[in-house]
N, C-alpha and C. Protein backbone atom coordinates (compact mmCIF):
# COMPACT_ATOMS: atom_id res chain seq x y z
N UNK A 1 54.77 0.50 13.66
CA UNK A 1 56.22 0.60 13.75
C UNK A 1 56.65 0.75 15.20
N UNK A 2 57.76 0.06 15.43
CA UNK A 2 57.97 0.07 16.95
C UNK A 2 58.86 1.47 17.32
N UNK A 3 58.99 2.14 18.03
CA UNK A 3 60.12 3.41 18.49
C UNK A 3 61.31 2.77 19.51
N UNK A 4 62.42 3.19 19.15
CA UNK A 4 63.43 2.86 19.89
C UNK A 4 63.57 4.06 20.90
N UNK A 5 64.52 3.37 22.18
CA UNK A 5 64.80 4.74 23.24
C UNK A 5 66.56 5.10 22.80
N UNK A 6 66.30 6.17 23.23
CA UNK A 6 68.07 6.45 22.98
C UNK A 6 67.61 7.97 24.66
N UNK A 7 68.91 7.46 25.09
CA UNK A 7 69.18 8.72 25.95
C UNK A 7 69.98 9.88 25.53
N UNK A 8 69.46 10.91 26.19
CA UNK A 8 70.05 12.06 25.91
C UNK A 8 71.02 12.71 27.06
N UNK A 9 71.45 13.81 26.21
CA UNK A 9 72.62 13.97 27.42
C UNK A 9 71.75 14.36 28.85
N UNK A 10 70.56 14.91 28.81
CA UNK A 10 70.29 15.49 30.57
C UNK A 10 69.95 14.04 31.18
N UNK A 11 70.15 12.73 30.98
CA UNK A 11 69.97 11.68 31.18
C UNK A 11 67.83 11.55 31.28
N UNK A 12 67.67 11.83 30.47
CA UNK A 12 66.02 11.48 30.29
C UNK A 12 66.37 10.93 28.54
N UNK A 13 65.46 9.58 29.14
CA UNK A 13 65.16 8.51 28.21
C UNK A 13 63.91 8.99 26.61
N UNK A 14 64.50 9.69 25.78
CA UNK A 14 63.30 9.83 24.36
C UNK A 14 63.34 8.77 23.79
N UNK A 15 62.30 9.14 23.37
CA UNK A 15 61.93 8.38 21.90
C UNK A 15 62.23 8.49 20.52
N UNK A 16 62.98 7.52 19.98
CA UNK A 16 63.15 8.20 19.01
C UNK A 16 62.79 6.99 17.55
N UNK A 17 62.64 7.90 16.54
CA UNK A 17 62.02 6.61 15.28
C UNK A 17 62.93 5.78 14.65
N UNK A 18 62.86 4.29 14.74
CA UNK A 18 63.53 3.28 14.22
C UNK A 18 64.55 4.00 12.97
N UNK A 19 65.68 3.08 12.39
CA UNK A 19 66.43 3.03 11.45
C UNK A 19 65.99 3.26 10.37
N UNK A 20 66.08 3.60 9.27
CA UNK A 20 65.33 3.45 7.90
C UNK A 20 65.46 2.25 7.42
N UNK A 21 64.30 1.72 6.39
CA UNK A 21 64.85 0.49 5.67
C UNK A 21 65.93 -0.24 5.39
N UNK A 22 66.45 0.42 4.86
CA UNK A 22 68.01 0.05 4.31
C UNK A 22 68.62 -0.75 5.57
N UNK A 23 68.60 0.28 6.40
CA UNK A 23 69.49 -0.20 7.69
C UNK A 23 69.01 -1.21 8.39
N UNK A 24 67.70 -1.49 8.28
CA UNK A 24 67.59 -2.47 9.00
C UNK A 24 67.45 -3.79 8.17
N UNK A 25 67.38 -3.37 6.94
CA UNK A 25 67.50 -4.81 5.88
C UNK A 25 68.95 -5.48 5.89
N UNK A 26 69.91 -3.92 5.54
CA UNK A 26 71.30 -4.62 5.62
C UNK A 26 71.73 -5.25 6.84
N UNK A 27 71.30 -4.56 8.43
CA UNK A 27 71.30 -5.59 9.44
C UNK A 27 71.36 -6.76 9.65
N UNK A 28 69.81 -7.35 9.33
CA UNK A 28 69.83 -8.42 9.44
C UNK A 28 70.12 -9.28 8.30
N UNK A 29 69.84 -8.74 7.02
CA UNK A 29 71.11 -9.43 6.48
C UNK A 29 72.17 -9.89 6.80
N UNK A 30 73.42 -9.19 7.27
CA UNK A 30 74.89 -9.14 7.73
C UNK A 30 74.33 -10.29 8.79
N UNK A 31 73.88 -10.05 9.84
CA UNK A 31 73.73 -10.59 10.95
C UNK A 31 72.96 -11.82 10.38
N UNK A 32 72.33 -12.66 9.47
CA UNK A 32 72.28 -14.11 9.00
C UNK A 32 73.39 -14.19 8.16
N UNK A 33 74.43 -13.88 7.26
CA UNK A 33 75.13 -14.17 6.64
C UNK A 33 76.03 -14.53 7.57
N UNK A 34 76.51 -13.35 8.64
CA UNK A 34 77.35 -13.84 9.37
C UNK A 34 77.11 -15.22 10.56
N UNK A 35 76.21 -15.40 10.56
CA UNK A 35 75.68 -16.74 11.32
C UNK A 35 76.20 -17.93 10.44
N UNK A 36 75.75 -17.99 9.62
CA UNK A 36 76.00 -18.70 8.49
C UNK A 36 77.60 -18.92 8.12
N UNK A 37 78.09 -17.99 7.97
CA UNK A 37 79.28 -18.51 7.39
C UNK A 37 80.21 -18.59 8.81
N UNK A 38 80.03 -18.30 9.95
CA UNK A 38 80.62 -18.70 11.00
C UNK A 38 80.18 -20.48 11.40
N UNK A 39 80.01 -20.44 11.18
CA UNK A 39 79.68 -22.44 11.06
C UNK A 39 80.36 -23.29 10.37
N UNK A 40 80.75 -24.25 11.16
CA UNK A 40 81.91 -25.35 10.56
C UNK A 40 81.15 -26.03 8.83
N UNK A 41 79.85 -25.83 9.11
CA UNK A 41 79.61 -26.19 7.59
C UNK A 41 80.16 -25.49 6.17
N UNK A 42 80.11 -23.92 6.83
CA UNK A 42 80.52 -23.04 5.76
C UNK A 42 81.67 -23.39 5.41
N UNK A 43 82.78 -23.77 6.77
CA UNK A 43 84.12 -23.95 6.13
C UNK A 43 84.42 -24.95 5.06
N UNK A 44 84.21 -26.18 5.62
CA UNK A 44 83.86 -27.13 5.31
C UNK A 44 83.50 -27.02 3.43
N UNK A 45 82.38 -26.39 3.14
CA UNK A 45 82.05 -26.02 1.77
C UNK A 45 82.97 -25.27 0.95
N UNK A 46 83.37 -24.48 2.05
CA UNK A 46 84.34 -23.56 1.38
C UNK A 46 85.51 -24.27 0.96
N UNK A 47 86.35 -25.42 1.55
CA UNK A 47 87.31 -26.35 1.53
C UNK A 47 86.86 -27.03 0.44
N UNK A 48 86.20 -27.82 0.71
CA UNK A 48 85.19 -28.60 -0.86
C UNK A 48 85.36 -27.55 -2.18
N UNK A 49 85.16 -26.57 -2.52
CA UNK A 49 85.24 -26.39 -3.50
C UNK A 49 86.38 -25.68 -3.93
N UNK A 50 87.32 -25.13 -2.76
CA UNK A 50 88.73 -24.93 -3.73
C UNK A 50 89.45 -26.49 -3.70
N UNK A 51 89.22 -27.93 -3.50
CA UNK A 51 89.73 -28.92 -3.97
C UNK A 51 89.06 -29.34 -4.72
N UNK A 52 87.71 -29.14 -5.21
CA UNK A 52 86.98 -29.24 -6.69
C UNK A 52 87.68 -28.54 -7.34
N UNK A 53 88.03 -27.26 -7.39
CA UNK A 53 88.68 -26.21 -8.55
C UNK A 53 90.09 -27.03 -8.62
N UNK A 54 91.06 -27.01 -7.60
CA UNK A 54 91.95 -28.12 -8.04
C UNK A 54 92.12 -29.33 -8.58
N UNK A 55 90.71 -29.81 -8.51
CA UNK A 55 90.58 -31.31 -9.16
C UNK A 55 90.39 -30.60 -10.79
N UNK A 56 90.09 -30.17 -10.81
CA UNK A 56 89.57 -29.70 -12.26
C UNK A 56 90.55 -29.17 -13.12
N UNK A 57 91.70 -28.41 -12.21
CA UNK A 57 92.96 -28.22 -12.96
C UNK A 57 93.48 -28.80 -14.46
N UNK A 58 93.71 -30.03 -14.28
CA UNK A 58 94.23 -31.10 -14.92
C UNK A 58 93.26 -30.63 -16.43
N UNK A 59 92.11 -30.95 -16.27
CA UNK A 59 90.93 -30.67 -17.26
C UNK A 59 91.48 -29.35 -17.84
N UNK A 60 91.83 -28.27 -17.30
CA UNK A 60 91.69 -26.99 -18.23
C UNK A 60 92.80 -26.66 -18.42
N UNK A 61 94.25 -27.26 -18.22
CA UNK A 61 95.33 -27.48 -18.05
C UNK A 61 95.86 -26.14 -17.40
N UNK A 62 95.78 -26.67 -16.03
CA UNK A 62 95.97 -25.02 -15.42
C UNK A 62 96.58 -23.87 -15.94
N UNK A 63 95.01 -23.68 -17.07
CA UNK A 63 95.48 -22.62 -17.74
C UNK A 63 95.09 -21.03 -16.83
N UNK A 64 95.30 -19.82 -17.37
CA UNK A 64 94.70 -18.49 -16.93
C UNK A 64 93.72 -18.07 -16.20
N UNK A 65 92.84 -18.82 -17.24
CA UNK A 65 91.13 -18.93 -16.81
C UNK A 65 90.61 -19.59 -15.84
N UNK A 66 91.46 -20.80 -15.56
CA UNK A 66 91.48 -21.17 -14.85
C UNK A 66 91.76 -20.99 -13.06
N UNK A 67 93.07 -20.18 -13.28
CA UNK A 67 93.45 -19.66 -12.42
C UNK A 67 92.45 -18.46 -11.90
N UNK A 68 92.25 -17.70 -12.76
CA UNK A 68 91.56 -16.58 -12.75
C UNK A 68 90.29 -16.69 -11.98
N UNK A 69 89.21 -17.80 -12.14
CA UNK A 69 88.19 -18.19 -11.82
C UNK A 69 88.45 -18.31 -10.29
N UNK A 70 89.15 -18.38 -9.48
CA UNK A 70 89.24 -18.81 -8.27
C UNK A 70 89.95 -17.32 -7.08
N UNK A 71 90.84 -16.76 -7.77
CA UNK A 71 91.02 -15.51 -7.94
C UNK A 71 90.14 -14.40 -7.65
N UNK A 72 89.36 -14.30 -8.75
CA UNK A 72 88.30 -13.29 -8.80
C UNK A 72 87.13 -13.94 -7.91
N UNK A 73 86.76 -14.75 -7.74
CA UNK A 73 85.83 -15.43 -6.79
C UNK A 73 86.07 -15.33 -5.50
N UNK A 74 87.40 -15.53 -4.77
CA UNK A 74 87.78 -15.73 -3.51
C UNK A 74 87.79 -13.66 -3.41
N UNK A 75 88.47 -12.55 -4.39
CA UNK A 75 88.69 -11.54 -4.41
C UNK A 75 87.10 -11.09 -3.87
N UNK A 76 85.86 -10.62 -4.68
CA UNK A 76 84.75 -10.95 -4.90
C UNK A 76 84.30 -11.22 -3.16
N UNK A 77 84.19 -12.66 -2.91
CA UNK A 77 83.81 -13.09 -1.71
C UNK A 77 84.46 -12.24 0.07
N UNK A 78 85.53 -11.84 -0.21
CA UNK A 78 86.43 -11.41 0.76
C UNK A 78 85.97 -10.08 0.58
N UNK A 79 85.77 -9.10 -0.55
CA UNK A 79 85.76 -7.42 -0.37
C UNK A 79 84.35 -7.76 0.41
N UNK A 80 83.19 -8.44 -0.77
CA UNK A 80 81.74 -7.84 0.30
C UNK A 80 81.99 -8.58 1.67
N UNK A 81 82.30 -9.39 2.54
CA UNK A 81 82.24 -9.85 3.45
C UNK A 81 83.01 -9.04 4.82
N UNK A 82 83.88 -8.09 4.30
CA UNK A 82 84.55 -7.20 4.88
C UNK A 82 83.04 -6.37 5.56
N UNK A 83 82.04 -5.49 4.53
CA UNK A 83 81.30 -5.14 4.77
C UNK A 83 80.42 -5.96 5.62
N UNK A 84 79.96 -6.93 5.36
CA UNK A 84 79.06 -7.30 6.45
C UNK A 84 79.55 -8.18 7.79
N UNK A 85 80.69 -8.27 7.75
CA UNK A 85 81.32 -8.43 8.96
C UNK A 85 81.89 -7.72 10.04
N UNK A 86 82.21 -6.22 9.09
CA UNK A 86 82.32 -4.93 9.67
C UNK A 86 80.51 -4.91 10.49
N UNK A 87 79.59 -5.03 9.95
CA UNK A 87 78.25 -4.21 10.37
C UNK A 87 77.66 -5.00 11.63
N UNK A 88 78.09 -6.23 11.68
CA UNK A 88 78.25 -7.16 12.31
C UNK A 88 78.80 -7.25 13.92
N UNK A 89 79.95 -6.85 13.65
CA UNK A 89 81.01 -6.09 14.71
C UNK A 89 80.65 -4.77 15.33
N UNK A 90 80.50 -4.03 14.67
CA UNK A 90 80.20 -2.62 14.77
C UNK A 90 78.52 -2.76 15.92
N UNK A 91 77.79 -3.65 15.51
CA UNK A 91 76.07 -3.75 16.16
C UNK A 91 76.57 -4.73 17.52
N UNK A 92 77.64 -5.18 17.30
CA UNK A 92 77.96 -6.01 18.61
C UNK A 92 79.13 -5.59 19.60
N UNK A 93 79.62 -4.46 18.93
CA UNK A 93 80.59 -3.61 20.25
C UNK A 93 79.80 -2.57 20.69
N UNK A 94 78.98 -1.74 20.04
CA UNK A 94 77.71 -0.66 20.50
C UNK A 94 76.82 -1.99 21.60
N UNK A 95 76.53 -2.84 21.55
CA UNK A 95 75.99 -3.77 22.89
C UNK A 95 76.79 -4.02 23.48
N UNK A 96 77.91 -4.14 23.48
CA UNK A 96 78.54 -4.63 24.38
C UNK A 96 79.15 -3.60 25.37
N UNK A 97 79.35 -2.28 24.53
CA UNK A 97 79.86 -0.91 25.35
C UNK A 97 78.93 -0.48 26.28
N UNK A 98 77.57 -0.89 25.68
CA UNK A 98 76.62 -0.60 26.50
C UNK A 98 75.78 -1.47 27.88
N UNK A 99 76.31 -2.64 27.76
CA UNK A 99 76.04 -3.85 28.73
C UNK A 99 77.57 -3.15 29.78
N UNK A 100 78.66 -2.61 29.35
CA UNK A 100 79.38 -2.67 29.87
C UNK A 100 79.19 -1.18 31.23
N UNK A 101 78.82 -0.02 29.93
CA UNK A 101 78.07 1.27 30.99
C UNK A 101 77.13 1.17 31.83
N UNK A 102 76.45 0.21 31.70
CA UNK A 102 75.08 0.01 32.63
C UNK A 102 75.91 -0.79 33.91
N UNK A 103 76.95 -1.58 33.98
CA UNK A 103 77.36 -2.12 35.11
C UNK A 103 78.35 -1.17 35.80
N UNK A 104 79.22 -0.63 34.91
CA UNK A 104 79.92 0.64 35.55
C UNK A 104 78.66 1.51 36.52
N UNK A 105 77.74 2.29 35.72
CA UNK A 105 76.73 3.07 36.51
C UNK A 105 76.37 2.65 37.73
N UNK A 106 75.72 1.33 37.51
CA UNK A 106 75.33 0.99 38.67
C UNK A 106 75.81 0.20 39.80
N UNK A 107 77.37 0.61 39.77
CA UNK A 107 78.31 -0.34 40.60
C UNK A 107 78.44 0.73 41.38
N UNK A 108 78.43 0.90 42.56
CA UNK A 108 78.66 2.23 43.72
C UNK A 108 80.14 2.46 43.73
N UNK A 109 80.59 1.46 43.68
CA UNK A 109 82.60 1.08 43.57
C UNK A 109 83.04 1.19 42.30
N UNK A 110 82.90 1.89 41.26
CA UNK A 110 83.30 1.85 40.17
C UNK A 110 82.65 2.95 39.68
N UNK A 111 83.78 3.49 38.58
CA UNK A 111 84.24 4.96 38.59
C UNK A 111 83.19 4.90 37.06
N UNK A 112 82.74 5.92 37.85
CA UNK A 112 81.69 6.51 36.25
C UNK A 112 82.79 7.18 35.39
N UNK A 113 84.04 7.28 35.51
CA UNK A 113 84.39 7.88 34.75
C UNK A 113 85.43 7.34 33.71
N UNK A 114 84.57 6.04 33.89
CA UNK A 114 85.03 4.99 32.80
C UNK A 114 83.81 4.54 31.29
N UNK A 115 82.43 5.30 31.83
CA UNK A 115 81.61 4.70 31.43
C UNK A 115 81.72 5.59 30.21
N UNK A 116 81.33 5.38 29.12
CA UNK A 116 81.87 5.68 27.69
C UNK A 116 83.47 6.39 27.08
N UNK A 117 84.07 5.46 27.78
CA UNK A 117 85.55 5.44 27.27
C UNK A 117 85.96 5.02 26.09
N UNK A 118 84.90 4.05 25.41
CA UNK A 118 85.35 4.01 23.93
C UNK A 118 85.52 5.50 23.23
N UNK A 119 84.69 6.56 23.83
CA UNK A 119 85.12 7.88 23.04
C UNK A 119 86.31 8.46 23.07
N UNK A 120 87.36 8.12 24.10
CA UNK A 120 88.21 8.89 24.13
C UNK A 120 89.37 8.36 23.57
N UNK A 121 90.15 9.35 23.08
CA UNK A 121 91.74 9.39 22.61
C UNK A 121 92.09 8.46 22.65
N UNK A 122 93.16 8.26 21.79
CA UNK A 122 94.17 7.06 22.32
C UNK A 122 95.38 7.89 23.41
N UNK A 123 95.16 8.61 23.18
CA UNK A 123 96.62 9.11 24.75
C UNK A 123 95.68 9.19 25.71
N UNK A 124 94.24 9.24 25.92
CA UNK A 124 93.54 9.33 27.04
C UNK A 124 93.73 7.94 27.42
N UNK A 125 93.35 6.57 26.91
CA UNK A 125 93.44 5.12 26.69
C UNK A 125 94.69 4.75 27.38
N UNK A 126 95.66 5.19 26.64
CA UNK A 126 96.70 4.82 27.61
C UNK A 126 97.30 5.81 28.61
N UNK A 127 96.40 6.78 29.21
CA UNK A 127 96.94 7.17 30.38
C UNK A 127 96.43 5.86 31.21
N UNK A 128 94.86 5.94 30.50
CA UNK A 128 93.93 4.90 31.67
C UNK A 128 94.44 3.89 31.66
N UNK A 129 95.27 3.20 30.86
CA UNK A 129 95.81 1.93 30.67
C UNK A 129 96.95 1.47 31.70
N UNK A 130 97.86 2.60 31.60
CA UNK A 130 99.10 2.72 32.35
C UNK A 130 98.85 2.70 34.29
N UNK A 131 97.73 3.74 33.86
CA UNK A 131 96.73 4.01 35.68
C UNK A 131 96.67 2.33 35.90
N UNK A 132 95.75 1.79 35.27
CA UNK A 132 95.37 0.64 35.76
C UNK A 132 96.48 -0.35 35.76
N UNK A 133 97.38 -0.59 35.16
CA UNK A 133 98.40 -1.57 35.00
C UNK A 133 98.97 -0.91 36.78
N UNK A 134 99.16 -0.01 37.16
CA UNK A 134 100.20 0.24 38.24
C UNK A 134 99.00 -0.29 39.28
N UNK A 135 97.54 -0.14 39.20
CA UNK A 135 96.85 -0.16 40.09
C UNK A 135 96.73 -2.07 40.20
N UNK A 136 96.74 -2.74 39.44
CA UNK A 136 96.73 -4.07 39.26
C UNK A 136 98.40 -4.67 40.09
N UNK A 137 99.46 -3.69 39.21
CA UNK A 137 100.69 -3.95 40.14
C UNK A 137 100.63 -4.18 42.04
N UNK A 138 100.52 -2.67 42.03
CA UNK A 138 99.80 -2.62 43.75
C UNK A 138 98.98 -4.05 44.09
N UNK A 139 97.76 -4.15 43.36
CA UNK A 139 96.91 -5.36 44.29
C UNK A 139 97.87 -6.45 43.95
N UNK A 140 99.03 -7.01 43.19
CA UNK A 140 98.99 -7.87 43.07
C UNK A 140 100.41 -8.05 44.28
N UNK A 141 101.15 -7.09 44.41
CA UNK A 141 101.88 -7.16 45.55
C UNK A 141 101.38 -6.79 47.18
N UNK A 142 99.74 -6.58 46.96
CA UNK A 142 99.45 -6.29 48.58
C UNK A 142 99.17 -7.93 49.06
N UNK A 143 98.76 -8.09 50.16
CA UNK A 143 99.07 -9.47 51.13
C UNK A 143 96.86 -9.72 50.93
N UNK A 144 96.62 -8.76 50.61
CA UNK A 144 94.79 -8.63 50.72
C UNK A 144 94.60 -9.08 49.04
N UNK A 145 94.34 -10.17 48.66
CA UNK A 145 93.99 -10.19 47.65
C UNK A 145 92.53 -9.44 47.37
N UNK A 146 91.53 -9.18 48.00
CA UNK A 146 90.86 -8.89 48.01
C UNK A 146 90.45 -7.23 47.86
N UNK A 147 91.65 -6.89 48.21
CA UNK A 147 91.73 -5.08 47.95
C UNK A 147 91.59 -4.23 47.16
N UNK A 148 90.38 -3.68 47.16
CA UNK A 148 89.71 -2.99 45.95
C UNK A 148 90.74 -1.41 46.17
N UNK A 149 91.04 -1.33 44.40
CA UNK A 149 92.03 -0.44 44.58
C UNK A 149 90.75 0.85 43.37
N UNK A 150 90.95 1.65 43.38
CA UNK A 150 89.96 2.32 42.12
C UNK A 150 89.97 3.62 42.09
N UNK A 151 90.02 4.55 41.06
CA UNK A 151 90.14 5.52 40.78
C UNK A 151 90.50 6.87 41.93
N UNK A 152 88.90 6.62 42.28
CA UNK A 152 88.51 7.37 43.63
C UNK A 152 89.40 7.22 44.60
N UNK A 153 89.67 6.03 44.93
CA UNK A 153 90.74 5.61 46.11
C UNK A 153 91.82 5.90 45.81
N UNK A 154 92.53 6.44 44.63
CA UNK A 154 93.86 6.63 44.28
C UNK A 154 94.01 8.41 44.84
N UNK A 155 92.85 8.80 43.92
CA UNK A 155 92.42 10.68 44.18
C UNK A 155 92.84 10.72 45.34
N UNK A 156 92.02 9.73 46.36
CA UNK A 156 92.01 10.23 47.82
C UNK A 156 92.88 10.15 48.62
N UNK A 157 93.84 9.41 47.76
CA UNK A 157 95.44 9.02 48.72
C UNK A 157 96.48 10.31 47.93
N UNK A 158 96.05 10.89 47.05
CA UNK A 158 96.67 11.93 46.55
C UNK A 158 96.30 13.55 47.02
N UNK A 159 94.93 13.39 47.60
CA UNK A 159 94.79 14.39 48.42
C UNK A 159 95.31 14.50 50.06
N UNK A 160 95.51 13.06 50.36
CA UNK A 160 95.88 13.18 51.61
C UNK A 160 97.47 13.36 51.31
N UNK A 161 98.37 12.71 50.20
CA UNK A 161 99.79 12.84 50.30
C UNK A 161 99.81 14.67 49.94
N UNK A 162 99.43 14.94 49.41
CA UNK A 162 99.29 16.64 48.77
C UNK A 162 99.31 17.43 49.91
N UNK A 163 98.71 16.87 51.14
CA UNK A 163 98.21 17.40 52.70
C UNK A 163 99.45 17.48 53.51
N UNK A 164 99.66 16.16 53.49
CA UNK A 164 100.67 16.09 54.34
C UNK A 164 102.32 16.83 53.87
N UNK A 165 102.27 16.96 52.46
CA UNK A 165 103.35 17.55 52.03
C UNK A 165 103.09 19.11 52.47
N UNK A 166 102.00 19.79 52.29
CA UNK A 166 101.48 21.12 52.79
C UNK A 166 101.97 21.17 54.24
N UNK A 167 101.60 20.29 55.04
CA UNK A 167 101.88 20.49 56.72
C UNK A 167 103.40 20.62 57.08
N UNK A 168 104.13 19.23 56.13
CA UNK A 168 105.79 19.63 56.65
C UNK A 168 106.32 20.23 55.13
N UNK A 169 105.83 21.25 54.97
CA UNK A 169 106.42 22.27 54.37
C UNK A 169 107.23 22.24 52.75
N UNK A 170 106.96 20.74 52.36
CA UNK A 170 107.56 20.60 51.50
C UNK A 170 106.78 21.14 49.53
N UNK A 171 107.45 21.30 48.94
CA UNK A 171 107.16 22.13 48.09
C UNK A 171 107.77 21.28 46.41
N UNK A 172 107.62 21.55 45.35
CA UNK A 172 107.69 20.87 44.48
C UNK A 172 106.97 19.43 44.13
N UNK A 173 106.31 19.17 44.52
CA UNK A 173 105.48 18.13 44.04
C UNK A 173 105.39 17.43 42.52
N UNK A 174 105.62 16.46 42.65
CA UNK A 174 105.91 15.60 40.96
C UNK A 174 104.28 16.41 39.94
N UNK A 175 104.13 17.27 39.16
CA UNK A 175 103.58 17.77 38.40
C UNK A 175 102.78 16.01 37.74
N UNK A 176 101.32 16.28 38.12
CA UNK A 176 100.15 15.10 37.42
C UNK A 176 100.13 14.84 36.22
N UNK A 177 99.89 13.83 35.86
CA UNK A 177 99.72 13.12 34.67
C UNK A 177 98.08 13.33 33.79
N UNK A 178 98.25 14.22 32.93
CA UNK A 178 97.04 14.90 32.70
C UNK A 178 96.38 14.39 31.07
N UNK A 179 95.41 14.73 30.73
CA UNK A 179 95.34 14.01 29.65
C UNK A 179 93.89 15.45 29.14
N UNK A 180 93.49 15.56 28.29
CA UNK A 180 92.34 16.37 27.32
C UNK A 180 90.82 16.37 28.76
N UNK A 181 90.65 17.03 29.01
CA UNK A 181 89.62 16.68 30.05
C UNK A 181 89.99 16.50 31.39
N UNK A 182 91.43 16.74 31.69
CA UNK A 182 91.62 16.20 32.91
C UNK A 182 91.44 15.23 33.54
N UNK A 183 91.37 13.76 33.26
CA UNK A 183 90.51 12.63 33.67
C UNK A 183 90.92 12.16 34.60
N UNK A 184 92.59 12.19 34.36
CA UNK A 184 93.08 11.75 35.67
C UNK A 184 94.69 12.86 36.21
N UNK A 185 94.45 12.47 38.11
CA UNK A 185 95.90 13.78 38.20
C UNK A 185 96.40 12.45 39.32
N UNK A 186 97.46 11.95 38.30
CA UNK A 186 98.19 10.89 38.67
C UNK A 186 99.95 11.02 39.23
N UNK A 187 100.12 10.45 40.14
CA UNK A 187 101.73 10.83 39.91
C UNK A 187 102.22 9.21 40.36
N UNK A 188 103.87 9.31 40.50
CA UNK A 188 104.51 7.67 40.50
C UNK A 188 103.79 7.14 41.60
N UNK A 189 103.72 8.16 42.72
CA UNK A 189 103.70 7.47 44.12
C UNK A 189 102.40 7.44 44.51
N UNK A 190 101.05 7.42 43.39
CA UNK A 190 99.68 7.66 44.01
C UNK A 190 99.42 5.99 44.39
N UNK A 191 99.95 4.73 43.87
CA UNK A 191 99.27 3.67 44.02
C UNK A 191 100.29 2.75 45.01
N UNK A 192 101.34 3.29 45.88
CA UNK A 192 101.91 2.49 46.32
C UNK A 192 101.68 2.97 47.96
């Protein structure tokens, strides 16, 4: 049996023992079904036989049963497919969150403190959302297309405006934009 790694929080890599059966049967199950019916053939078949069931109409004089048969079939086909299209999705955003943390980490310019953000809030989401929309605003009105604007660099223009308000004496400061964790201490004038 092979062992999978999973990290732990002190960042050291264990070992830990594969999925149970189930899970890995229904896996790859889901994951060939969904191959499968994502293919122009599937549609294709699928088209073919609700204009067979319509051809056939005539024959059963679109009676109940008739109706019914196509109904409960398409009903039927759509609930389980929910499931394995869900399991599907679900095994391919866990890779993809994780292709996405490994480039955050190891980008020197980019804020670790993005790297497992699928966990947080939705008011955390759109603080970060709102942060970045003003920070995208900024680059897109500076003359440097090239101007890396980022988290860190925002902090640091907020410690220096925080400074300079300290030196000429001024007092009241626009109160930060705070969120569960503190993630970010934002105000109007940090990105301009």
């Amino acid at each position: 049996m092979q062992q999978q790694q999973a990290a732990n929080p002190n960042g050291k890599i264990q070992l830990r023992q594969p999925a149970n059966k189930l899970n890995k049967t229904f896996d790859r199950f889901s994951a060939a079904v969904t191959k499968v019916t994502g293919r122009p053939v599937a549609f294709i078949s699928a088209v073919a036989l609700i204009l067979i069931w319509a051809a056939t109409g005539p024959l059963f004089g679109y009676s109940e049963t008739w109706q019914l048969i196509i109904n409960t079939g398409t009903t039927i086909i759509t609930f389980l497919m929910v499931f394995v299209i869900q399991q599907s999705q679900n095994k391919d955003m866990i890779a993809l969150h994780l292709k996405l943390d490994e480039l955050l980490s190891t980008n020197e310019k980019a804020s670790n403190r993005l790297v497992n953000s699928e966990g947080l809030s939705e008011e955390e989401l759109e603080v970060l959302k709102d942060f970045y929309a003003r920070l995208s605003q900024t680059a897109a009105e500076s003359q440097d297309v090239f101007a890396s604007h980022s988290v860190e660099e925002a902090e640091k223009n907020q410690e220096e405006k925080e400074e300079i308000r300290k030196e000429q004496g001024i007092t009241g400061t626009p109160p930060p934009v705070q969120t569960e964790g503190s993630l970010f201490d934002v105000d109007d004038e940090q990105v301009r």
